[in-house]
C-alpha atoms as a PDB file:
ATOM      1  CA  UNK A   1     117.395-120.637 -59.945  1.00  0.00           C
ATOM      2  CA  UNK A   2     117.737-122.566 -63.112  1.00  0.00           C
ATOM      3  CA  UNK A   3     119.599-126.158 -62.185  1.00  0.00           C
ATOM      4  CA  UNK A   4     122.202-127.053 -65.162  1.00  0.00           C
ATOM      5  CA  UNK A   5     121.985-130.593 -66.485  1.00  0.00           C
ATOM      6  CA  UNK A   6     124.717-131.686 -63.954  1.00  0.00           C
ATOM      7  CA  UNK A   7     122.797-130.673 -61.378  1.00  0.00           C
ATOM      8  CA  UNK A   8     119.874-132.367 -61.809  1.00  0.00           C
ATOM      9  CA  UNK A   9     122.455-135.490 -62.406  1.00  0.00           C
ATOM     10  CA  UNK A  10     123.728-135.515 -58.916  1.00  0.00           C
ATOM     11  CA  UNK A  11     120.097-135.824 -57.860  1.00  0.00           C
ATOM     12  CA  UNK A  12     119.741-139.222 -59.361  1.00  0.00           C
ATOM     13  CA  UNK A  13     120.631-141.800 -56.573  1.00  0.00           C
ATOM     14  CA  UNK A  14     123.645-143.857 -57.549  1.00  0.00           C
ATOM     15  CA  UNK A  15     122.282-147.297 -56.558  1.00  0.00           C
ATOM     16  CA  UNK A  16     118.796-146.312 -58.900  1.00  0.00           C
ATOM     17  CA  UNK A  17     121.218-145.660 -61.658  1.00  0.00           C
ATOM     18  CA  UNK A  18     122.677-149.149 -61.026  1.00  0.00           C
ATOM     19  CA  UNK A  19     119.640-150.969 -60.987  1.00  0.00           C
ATOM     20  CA  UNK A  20     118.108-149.525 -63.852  1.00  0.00           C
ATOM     21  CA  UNK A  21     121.283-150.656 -65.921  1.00  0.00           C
ATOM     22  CA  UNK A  22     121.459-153.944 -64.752  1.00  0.00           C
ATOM     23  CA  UNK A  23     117.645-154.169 -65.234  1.00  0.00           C
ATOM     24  CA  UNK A  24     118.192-153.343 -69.186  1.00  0.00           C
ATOM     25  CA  UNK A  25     121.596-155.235 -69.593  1.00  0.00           C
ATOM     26  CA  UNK A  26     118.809-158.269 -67.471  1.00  0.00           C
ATOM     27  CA  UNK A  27     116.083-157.743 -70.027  1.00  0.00           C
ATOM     28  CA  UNK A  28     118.601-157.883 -72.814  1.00  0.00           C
ATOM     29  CA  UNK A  29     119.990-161.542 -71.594  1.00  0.00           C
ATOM     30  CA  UNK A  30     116.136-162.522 -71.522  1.00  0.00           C
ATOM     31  CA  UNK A  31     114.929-161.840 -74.832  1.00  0.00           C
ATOM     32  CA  UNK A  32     118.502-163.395 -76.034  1.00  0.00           C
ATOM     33  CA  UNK A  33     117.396-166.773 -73.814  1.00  0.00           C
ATOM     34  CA  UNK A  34     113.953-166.377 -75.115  1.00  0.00           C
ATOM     35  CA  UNK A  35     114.780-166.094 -78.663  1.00  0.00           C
ATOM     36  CA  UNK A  36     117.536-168.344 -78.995  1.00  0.00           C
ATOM     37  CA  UNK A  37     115.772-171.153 -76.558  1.00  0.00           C
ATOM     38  CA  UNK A  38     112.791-171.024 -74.788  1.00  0.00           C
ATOM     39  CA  UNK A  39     110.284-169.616 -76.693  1.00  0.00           C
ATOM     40  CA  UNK A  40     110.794-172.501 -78.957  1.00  0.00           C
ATOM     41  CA  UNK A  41     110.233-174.775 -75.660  1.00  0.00           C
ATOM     42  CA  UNK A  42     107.237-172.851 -74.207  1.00  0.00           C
ATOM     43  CA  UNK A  43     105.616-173.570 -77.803  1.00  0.00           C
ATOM     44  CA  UNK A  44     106.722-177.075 -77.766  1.00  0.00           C
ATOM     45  CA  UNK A  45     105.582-177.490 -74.543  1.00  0.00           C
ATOM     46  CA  UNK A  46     102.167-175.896 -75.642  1.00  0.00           C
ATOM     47  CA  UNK A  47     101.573-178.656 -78.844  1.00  0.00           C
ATOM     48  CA  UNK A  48     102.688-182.032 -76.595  1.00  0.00           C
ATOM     49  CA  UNK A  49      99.089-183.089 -75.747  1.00  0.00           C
ATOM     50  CA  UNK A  50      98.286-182.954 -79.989  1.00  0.00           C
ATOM     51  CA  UNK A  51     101.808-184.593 -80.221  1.00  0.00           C
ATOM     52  CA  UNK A  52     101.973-188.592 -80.615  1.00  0.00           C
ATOM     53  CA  UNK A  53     105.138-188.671 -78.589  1.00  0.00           C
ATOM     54  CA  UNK A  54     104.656-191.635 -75.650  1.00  0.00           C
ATOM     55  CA  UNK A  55     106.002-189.059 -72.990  1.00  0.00           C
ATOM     56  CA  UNK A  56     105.382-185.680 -72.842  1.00  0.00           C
ATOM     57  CA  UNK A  57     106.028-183.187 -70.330  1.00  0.00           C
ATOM     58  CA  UNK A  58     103.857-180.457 -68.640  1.00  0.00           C
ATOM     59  CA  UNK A  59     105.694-177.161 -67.222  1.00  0.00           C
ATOM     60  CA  UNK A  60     103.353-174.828 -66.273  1.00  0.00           C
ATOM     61  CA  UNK A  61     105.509-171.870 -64.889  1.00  0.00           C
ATOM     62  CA  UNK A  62     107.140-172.009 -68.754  1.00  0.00           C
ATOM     63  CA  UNK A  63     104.159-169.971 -69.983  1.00  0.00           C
ATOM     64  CA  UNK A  64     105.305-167.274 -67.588  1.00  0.00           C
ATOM     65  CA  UNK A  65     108.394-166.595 -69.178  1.00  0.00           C
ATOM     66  CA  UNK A  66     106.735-164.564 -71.848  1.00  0.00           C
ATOM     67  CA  UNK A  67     104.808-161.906 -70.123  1.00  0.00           C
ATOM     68  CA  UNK A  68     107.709-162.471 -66.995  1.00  0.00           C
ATOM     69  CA  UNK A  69     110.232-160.558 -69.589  1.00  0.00           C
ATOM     70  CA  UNK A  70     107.700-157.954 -70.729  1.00  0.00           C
ATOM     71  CA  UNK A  71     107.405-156.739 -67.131  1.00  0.00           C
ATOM     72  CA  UNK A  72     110.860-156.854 -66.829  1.00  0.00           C
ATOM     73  CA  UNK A  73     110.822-155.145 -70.019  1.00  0.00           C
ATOM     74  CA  UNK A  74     108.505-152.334 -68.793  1.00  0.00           C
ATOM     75  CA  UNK A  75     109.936-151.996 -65.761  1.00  0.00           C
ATOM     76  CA  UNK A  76     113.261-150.864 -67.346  1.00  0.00           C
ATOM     77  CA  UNK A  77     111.132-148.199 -69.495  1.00  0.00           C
ATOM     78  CA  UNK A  78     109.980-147.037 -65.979  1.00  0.00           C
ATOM     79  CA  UNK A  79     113.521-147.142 -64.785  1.00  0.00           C
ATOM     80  CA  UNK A  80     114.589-144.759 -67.929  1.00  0.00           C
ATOM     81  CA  UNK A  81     111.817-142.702 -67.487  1.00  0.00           C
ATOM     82  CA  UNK A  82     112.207-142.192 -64.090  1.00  0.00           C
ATOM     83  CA  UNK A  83     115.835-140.930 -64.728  1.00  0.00           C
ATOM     84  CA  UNK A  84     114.853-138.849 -67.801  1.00  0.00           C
ATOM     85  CA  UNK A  85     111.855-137.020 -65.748  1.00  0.00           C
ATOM     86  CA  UNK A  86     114.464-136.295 -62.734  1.00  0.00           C
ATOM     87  CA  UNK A  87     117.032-134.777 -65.551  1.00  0.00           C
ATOM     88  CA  UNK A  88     114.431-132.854 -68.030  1.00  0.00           C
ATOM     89  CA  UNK A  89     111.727-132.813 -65.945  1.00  0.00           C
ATOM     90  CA  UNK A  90     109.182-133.061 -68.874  1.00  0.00           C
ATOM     91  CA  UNK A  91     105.559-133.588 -67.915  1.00  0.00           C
ATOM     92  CA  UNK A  92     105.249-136.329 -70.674  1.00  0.00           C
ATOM     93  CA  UNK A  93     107.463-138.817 -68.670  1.00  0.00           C
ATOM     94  CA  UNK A  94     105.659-138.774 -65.762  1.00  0.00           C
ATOM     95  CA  UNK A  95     102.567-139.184 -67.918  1.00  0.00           C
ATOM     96  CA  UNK A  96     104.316-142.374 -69.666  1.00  0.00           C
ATOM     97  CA  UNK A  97     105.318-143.683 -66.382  1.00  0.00           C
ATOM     98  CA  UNK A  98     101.976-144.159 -64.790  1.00  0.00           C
ATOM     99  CA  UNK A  99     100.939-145.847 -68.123  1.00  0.00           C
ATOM    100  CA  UNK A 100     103.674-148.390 -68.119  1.00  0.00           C
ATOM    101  CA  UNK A 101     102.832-148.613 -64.696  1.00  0.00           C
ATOM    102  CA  UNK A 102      99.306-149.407 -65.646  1.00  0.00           C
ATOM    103  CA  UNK A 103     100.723-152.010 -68.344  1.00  0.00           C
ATOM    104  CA  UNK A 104     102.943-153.388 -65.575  1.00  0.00           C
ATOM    105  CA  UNK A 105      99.815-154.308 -63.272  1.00  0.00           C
ATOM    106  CA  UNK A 106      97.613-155.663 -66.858  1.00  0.00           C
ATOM    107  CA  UNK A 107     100.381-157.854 -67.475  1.00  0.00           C
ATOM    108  CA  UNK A 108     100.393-159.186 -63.986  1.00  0.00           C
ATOM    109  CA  UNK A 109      96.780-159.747 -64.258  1.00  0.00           C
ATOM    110  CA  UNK A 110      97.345-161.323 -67.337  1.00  0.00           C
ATOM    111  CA  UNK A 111     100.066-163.489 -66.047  1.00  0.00           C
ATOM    112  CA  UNK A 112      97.897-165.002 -63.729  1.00  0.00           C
ATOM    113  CA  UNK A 113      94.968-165.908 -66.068  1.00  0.00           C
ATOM    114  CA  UNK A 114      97.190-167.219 -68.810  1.00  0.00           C
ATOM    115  CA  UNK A 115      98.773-169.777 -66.194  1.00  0.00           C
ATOM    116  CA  UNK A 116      95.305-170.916 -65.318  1.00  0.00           C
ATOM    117  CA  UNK A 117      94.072-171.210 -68.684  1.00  0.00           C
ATOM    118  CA  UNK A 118      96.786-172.875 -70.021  1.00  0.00           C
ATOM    119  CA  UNK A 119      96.867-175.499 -66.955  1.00  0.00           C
ATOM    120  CA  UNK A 120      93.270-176.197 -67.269  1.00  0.00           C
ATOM    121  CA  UNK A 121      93.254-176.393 -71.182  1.00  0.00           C
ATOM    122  CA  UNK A 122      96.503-178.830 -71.925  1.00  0.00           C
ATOM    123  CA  UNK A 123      95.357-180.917 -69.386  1.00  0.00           C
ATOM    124  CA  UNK A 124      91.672-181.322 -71.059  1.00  0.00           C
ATOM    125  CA  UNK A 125      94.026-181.472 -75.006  1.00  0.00           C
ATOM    126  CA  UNK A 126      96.568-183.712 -72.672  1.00  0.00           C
ATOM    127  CA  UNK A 127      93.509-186.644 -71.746  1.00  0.00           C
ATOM    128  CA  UNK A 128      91.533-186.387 -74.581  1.00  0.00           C
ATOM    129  CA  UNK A 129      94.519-187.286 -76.439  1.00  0.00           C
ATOM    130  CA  UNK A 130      95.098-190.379 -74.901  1.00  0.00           C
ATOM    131  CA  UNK A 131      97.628-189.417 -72.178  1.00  0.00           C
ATOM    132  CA  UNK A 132      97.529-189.892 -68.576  1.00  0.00           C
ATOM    133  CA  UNK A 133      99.700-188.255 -65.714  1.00  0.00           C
ATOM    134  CA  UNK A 134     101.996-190.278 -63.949  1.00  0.00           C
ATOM    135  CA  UNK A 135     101.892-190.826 -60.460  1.00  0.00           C
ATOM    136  CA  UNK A 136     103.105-188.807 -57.659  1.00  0.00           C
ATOM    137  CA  UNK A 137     104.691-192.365 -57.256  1.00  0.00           C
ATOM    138  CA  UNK A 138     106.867-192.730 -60.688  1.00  0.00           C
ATOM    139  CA  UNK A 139     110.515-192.731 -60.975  1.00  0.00           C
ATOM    140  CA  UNK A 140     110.005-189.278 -63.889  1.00  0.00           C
ATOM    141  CA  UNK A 141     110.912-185.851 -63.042  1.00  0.00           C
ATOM    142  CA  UNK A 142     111.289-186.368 -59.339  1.00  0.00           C
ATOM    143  CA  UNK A 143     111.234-183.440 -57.241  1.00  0.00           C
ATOM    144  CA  UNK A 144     110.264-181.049 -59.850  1.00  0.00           C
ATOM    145  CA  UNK A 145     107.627-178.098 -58.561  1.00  0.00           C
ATOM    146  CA  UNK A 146     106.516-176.764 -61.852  1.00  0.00           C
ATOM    147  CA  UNK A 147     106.466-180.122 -64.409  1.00  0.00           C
ATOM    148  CA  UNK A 148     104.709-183.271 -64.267  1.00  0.00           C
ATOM    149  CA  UNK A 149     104.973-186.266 -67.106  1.00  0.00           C
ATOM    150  CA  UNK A 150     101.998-187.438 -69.234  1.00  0.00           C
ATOM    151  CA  UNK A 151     102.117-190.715 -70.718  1.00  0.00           C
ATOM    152  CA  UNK A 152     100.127-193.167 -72.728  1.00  0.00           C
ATOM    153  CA  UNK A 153     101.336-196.316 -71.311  1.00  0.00           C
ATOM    154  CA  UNK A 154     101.283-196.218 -67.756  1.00  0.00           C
ATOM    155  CA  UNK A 155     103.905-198.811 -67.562  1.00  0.00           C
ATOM    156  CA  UNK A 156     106.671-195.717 -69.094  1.00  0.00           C
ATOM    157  CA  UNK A 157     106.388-193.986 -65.999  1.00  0.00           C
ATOM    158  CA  UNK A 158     108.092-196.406 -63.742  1.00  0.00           C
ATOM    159  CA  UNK A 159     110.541-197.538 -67.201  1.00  0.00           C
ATOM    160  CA  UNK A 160     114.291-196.957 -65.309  1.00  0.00           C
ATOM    161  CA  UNK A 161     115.451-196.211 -69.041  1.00  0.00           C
ATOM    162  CA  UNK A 162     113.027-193.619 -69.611  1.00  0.00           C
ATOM    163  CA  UNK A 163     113.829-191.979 -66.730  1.00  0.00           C
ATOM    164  CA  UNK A 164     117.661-191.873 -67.092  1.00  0.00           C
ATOM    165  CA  UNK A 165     116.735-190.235 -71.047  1.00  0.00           C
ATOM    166  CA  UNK A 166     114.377-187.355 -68.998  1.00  0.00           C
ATOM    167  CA  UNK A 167     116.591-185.936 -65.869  1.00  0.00           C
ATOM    168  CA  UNK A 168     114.931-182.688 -66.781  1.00  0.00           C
ATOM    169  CA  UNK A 169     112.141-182.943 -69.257  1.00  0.00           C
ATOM    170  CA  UNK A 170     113.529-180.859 -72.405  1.00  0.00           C
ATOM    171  CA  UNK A 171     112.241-181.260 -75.342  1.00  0.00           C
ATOM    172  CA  UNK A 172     114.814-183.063 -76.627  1.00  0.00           C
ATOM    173  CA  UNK A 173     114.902-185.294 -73.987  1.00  0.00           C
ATOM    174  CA  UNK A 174     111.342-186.018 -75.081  1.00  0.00           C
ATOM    175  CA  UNK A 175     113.013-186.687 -78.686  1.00  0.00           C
ATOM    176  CA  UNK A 176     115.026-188.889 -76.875  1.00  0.00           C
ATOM    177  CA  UNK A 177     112.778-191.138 -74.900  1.00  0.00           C
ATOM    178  CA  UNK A 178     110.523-191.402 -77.947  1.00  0.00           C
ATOM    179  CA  UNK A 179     113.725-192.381 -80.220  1.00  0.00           C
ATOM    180  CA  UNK A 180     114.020-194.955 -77.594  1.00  0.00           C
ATOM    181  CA  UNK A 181     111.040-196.527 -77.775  1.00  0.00           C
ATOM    182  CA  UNK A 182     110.696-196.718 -81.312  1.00  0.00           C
ATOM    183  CA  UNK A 183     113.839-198.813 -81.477  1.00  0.00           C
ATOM    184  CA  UNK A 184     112.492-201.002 -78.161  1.00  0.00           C
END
Protein backbone atom coordinates (compact mmCIF):
# COMPACT_ATOMS: atom_id res chain seq x y z
CA UNK A 1 0.00 0.00 0.00
CA UNK A 2 1.12 3.30 -1.31
CA UNK A 3 1.45 5.88 1.92
CA UNK A 4 0.11 9.53 0.78
CA UNK A 5 2.38 12.43 1.67
CA UNK A 6 0.43 12.91 4.99
CA UNK A 7 1.18 9.76 5.94
CA UNK A 8 4.58 9.64 5.77
CA UNK A 9 4.22 13.21 7.74
CA UNK A 10 2.79 11.73 10.83
CA UNK A 11 5.86 9.49 10.86
CA UNK A 12 8.18 12.34 11.50
CA UNK A 13 8.55 12.67 15.36
CA UNK A 14 7.28 16.03 16.55
CA UNK A 15 10.19 16.89 18.90
CA UNK A 16 12.80 15.99 15.58
CA UNK A 17 10.74 18.46 13.70
CA UNK A 18 11.37 20.96 16.53
CA UNK A 19 14.88 20.57 16.78
CA UNK A 20 15.68 20.67 13.31
CA UNK A 21 13.89 24.20 13.17
CA UNK A 22 15.42 25.61 15.97
CA UNK A 23 18.76 24.17 14.71
CA UNK A 24 18.29 26.34 11.29
CA UNK A 25 16.55 29.44 12.94
CA UNK A 26 20.29 28.65 15.56
CA UNK A 27 22.54 28.55 12.54
CA UNK A 28 20.84 31.57 11.10
CA UNK A 29 21.56 33.78 14.47
CA UNK A 30 25.29 32.45 14.05
CA UNK A 31 26.28 33.45 10.76
CA UNK A 32 24.30 36.91 11.63
CA UNK A 33 26.83 37.11 14.97
CA UNK A 34 29.61 35.96 12.82
CA UNK A 35 29.16 38.36 10.09
CA UNK A 36 28.14 41.31 11.83
CA UNK A 37 30.88 40.70 14.84
CA UNK A 38 33.08 38.08 15.37
CA UNK A 39 34.60 37.13 12.42
CA UNK A 40 36.01 40.56 12.39
CA UNK A 41 37.35 39.68 16.11
CA UNK A 42 38.62 36.12 15.37
CA UNK A 43 40.76 37.97 12.52
CA UNK A 44 41.76 40.67 14.81
CA UNK A 45 42.57 38.39 17.27
CA UNK A 46 44.65 36.40 14.60
CA UNK A 47 47.01 39.77 13.48
CA UNK A 48 47.69 41.04 17.43
CA UNK A 49 51.16 39.41 17.73
CA UNK A 50 52.22 41.52 14.12
CA UNK A 51 50.23 44.41 15.79
CA UNK A 52 52.32 47.22 17.76
CA UNK A 53 49.52 47.59 20.24
CA UNK A 54 51.22 47.40 24.08
CA UNK A 55 48.40 44.84 25.08
CA UNK A 56 47.04 42.34 23.14
CA UNK A 57 44.86 39.58 23.88
CA UNK A 58 44.98 35.79 23.10
CA UNK A 59 41.49 33.78 22.85
CA UNK A 60 42.05 30.60 21.67
CA UNK A 61 38.49 28.98 21.67
CA UNK A 62 37.64 32.23 19.15
CA UNK A 63 39.13 30.24 16.25
CA UNK A 64 36.43 27.67 16.92
CA UNK A 65 33.68 29.74 16.12
CA UNK A 66 34.23 29.29 12.44
CA UNK A 67 34.18 25.64 11.80
CA UNK A 68 31.74 25.51 15.34
CA UNK A 69 28.89 27.15 12.90
CA UNK A 70 29.69 24.98 9.87
CA UNK A 71 28.87 21.89 11.94
CA UNK A 72 26.03 23.47 13.16
CA UNK A 73 25.48 24.34 9.69
CA UNK A 74 25.73 20.71 8.46
CA UNK A 75 24.02 19.35 11.03
CA UNK A 76 20.82 21.25 10.03
CA UNK A 77 21.36 19.86 6.29
CA UNK A 78 21.29 16.43 8.09
CA UNK A 79 18.28 17.50 10.03
CA UNK A 80 16.43 18.47 6.51
CA UNK A 81 17.55 15.56 4.97
CA UNK A 82 16.58 13.36 7.45
CA UNK A 83 12.95 14.75 7.21
CA UNK A 84 12.96 14.85 3.37
CA UNK A 85 14.22 10.99 3.16
CA UNK A 86 11.32 9.98 5.81
CA UNK A 87 8.67 12.02 3.43
CA UNK A 88 10.05 11.06 -0.28
CA UNK A 89 12.04 8.43 0.61
CA UNK A 90 14.61 9.12 -2.23
CA UNK A 91 17.79 7.08 -2.14
CA UNK A 92 19.86 10.31 -2.85
CA UNK A 93 19.16 11.73 0.70
CA UNK A 94 20.32 9.04 2.48
CA UNK A 95 23.34 9.09 0.20
CA UNK A 96 23.83 12.99 1.08
CA UNK A 97 23.36 12.30 4.65
CA UNK A 98 26.21 9.97 5.28
CA UNK A 99 28.37 12.55 3.34
CA UNK A 100 27.49 15.47 5.49
CA UNK A 101 27.93 13.10 8.08
CA UNK A 102 31.40 12.44 6.84
CA UNK A 103 31.95 16.40 6.56
CA UNK A 104 30.56 16.66 10.09
CA UNK A 105 33.40 14.29 11.58
CA UNK A 106 36.37 16.23 8.95
CA UNK A 107 35.34 19.33 10.42
CA UNK A 108 35.67 18.03 13.91
CA UNK A 109 39.01 16.77 13.05
CA UNK A 110 39.74 19.91 11.67
CA UNK A 111 38.53 21.80 14.62
CA UNK A 112 40.90 20.26 16.71
CA UNK A 113 44.09 20.81 14.60
CA UNK A 114 43.27 24.39 13.78
CA UNK A 115 43.07 25.16 17.68
CA UNK A 116 46.47 23.63 18.09
CA UNK A 117 48.03 25.26 15.28
CA UNK A 118 46.84 28.44 15.89
CA UNK A 119 47.87 28.24 19.79
CA UNK A 120 51.27 27.09 18.97
CA UNK A 121 51.82 29.60 16.01
CA UNK A 122 50.55 33.16 17.66
CA UNK A 123 52.36 32.34 20.51
CA UNK A 124 55.82 31.80 18.45
CA UNK A 125 54.39 35.46 16.06
CA UNK A 126 53.25 36.68 19.82
CA UNK A 127 57.29 36.43 21.38
CA UNK A 128 59.10 37.03 18.49
CA UNK A 129 57.33 40.19 18.33
CA UNK A 130 58.37 41.46 21.42
CA UNK A 131 55.45 40.44 23.69
CA UNK A 132 55.39 38.49 26.76
CA UNK A 133 52.38 36.80 28.66
CA UNK A 134 51.39 38.10 31.79
CA UNK A 135 51.39 36.26 34.81
CA UNK A 136 48.96 33.90 36.19
CA UNK A 137 49.56 36.64 38.92
CA UNK A 138 48.33 40.03 37.02
CA UNK A 139 45.34 42.00 37.76
CA UNK A 140 44.19 41.39 33.40
CA UNK A 141 41.47 39.19 32.39
CA UNK A 142 41.03 37.44 35.69
CA UNK A 143 39.24 34.31 35.68
CA UNK A 144 39.02 33.94 32.03
CA UNK A 145 39.45 30.02 30.69
CA UNK A 146 40.00 30.66 27.06
CA UNK A 147 42.16 34.28 26.93
CA UNK A 148 45.33 35.28 28.33
CA UNK A 149 47.07 39.01 27.86
CA UNK A 150 50.41 39.57 26.05
CA UNK A 151 52.27 42.57 26.76
CA UNK A 152 55.49 44.34 26.02
CA UNK A 153 56.06 46.02 29.22
CA UNK A 154 55.65 43.77 31.94
CA UNK A 155 54.88 46.55 34.24
CA UNK A 156 51.06 46.92 32.04
CA UNK A 157 50.00 43.82 33.43
CA UNK A 158 49.67 44.78 37.01
CA UNK A 159 48.64 48.80 35.58
CA UNK A 160 45.01 49.13 37.73
CA UNK A 161 44.05 51.52 34.70
CA UNK A 162 44.70 49.06 32.15
CA UNK A 163 42.82 46.68 33.71
CA UNK A 164 39.62 48.72 34.38
CA UNK A 165 39.93 49.66 30.12
CA UNK A 166 40.08 45.46 29.48
CA UNK A 167 37.12 43.76 31.73
CA UNK A 168 36.82 41.49 28.75
CA UNK A 169 39.54 41.78 26.21
CA UNK A 170 37.60 43.09 22.94
CA UNK A 171 39.21 44.50 20.52
CA UNK A 172 38.21 47.67 21.21
CA UNK A 173 39.07 47.49 24.55
CA UNK A 174 42.53 46.85 23.15
CA UNK A 175 41.92 50.29 21.15
CA UNK A 176 41.25 51.54 24.34
CA UNK A 177 44.13 50.63 26.55
CA UNK A 178 46.48 51.54 23.71
CA UNK A 179 44.62 55.11 23.32
CA UNK A 180 45.49 55.25 26.90
CA UNK A 181 48.84 54.87 26.85
CA UNK A 182 49.63 56.98 24.09
CA UNK A 183 48.19 59.93 25.97
CA UNK A 184 50.14 58.60 29.44
Amino acid sequence: MVKTLKQRFSNIDATFLFAVVFTILLSVGVIWLMVSYLFGEIIQGILYPYSNYPVIISSTADILMIPGSIVLWLGSFIGVLDILSTLFKKPIYEKVKKKLGLAVGVMLVASIVMLITNYVTWQIAARANGYTQCASGSKLLVGSKTSSVWSKEEYLCYDYNVDRLLPTGTHEQVLAVAEYLKRD
